[in-house]
Protein backbone atom coordinates (compact mmCIF):
# COMPACT_ATOMS: atom_id res chain seq x y z
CA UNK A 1 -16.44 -16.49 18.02
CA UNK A 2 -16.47 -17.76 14.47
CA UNK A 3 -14.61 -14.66 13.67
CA UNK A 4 -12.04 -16.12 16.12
CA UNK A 5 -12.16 -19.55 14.58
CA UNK A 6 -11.61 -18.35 11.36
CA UNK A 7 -8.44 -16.21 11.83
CA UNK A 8 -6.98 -18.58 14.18
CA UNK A 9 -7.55 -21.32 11.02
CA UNK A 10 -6.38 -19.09 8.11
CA UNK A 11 -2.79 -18.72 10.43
CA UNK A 12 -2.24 -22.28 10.01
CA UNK A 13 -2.56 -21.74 6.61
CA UNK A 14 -0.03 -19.56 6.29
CA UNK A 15 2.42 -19.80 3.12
CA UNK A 16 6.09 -19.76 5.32
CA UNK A 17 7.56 -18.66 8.05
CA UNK A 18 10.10 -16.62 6.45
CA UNK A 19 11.95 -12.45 5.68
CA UNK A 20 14.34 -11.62 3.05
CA UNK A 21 16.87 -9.23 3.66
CA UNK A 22 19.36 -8.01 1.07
CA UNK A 23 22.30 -5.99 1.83
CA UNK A 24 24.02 -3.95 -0.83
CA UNK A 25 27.39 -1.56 -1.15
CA UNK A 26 28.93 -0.65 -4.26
CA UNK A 27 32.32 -0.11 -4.60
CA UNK A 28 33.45 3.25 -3.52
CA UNK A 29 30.07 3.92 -1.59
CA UNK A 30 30.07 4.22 1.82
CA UNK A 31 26.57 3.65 2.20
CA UNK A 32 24.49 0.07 2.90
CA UNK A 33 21.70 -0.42 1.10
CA UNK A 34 18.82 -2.30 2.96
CA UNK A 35 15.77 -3.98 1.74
CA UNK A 36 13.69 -6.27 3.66
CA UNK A 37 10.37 -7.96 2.91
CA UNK A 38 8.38 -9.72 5.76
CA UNK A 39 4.88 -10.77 5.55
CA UNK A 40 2.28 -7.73 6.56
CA UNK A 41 0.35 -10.04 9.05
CA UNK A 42 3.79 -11.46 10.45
CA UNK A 43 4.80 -7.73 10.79
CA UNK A 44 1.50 -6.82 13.05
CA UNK A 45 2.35 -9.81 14.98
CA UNK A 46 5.99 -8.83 15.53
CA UNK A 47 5.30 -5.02 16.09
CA UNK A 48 2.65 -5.78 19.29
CA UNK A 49 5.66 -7.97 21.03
CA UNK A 50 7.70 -4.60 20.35
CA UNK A 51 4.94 -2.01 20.92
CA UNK A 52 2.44 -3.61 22.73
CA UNK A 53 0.08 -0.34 22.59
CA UNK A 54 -0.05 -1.24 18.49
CA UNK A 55 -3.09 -2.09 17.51
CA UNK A 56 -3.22 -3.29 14.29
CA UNK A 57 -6.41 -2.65 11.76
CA UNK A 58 -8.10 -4.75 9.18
CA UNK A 59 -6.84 -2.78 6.27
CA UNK A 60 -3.26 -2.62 6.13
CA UNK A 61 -2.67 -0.63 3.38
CA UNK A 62 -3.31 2.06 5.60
CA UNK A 63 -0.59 3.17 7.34
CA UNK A 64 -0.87 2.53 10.48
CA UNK A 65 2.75 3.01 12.24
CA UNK A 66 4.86 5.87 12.05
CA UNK A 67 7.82 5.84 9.96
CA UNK A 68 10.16 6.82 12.92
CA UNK A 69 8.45 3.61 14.97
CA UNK A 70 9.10 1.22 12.00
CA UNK A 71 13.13 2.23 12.39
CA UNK A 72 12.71 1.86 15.67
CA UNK A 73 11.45 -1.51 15.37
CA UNK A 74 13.72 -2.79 12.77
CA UNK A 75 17.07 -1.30 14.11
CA UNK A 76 16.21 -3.28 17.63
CA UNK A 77 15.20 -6.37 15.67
CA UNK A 78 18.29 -6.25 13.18
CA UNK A 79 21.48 -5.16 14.08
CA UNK A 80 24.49 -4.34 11.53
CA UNK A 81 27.86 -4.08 12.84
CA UNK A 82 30.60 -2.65 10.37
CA UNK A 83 34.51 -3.52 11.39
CA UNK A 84 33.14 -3.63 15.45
CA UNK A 85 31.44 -0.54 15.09
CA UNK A 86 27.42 -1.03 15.33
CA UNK A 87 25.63 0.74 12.68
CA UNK A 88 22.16 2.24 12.72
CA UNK A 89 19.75 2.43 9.80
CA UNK A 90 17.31 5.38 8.78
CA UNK A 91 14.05 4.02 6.75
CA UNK A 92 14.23 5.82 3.21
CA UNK A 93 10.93 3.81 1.99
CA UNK A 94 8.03 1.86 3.46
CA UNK A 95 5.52 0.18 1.15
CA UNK A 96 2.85 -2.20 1.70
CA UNK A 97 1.03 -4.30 -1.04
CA UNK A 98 -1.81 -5.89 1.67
CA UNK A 99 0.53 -8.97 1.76
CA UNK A 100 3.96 -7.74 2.18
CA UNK A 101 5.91 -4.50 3.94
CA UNK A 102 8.79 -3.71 2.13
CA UNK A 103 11.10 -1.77 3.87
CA UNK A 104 13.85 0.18 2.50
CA UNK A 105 16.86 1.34 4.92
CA UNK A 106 20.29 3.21 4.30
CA UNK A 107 22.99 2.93 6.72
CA UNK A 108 26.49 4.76 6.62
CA UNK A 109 29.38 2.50 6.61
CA UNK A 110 32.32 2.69 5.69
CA UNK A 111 34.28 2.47 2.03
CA UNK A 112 35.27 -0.49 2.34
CA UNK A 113 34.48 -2.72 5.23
CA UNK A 114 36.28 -5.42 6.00
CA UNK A 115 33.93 -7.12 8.43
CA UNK A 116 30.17 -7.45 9.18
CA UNK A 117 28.28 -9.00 11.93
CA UNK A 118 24.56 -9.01 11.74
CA UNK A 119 22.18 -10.06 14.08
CA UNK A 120 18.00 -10.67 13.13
CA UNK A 121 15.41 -11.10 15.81
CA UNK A 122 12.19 -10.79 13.34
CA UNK A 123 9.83 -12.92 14.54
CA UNK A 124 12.05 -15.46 16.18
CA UNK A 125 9.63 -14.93 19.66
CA UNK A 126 7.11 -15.60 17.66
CA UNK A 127 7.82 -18.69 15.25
CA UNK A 128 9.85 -21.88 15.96
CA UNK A 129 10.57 -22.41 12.48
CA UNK A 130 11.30 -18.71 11.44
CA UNK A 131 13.93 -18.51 8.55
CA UNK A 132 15.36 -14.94 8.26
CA UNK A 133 17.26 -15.22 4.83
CA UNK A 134 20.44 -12.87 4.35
CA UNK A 135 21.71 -11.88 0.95
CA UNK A 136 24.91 -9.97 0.74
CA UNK A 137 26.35 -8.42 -1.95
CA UNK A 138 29.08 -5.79 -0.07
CA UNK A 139 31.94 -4.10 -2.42
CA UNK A 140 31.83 -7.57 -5.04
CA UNK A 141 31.70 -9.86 -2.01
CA UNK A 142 28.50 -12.15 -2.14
CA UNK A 143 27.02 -14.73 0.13
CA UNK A 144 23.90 -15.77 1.63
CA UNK A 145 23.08 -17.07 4.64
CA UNK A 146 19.87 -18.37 7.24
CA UNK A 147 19.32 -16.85 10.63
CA UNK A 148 16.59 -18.57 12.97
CA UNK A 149 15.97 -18.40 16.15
CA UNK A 150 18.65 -20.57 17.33
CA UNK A 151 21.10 -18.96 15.17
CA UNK A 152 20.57 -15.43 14.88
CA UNK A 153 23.94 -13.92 14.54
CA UNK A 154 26.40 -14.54 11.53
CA UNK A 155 30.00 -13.15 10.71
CA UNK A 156 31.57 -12.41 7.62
CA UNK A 157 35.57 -11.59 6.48
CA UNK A 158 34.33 -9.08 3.40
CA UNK A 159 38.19 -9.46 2.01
């Protein structure tokens, strides 16, 4: 019970509500290059809503989902459309400090898009106040933007 009490405390305690995403493409590349940060705990949390069989242990630096279930996850909770054509990413790198997962994801594209829908779910059935922060930086075009539960899709003109 005071277990309980405790956890159920320490949430509210919680520094932000908030991921980071960055999306990258050099020029003459026709590959995306995703990295996204989330919060481990907010990650566990997420991950049961998507896998409800997940059960998620005290020490996360052990890895406790499968790489191919991690894509999974993220390519249902983010979605990257190039020029109308949805795009799928494969996970090239998963690390996990205790605090943060850090997930690294490549996704073929094209040489040089022209537009770019993306759509992010994370954790937007789970917080009111979720902030899913977008950085672009897509053959010299750069822009940020905030997705959040209400407003979970953006669109970009890349030219």
């Amino acid at each position: 019970m005071l277990k309980a009490l405790i956890l159920n405390f320490l949430m509210f305690l919680h520094p932000t509500h908030v991921t980071l995403t960055t999306i990258e493409q050099h020029p003459d590349s026709d590959t995306l290059k995703v990295l996204f940060r989330m919060y481990y705990d907010d990650f566990s949390e997420d991950f049961k809503l998507y896998d409800p069989a997940f059960k998620s242990i005290s020490i996360p630096e052990d890895k406790v989902v499968p790489d191919d279930r991690i894509t999974e996850y993220f390519n249902d909770r983010v979605r990257i459309t190039i020029n109308r054509t949805p795009i799928k990413g494969r996970l090239v790198n998963v690390s996990n400090d205790g605090l943060e997962i850090i997930l690294v994801l490549h996704y073929k594209s094209e040489l040089n898009p022209e537009k770019l829908t993306i759509m992010n779910k994370v954790l937007t059935k789970i917080y009111s106040d979720q902030s899913n922060m977008i950085y672009l930086n897509v053959n010299g075009y750069q822009d940020a933007m905030e997705l959040t539960p209400e407003h979970f899709t953006e669109k970009r003109n890349l030219k």
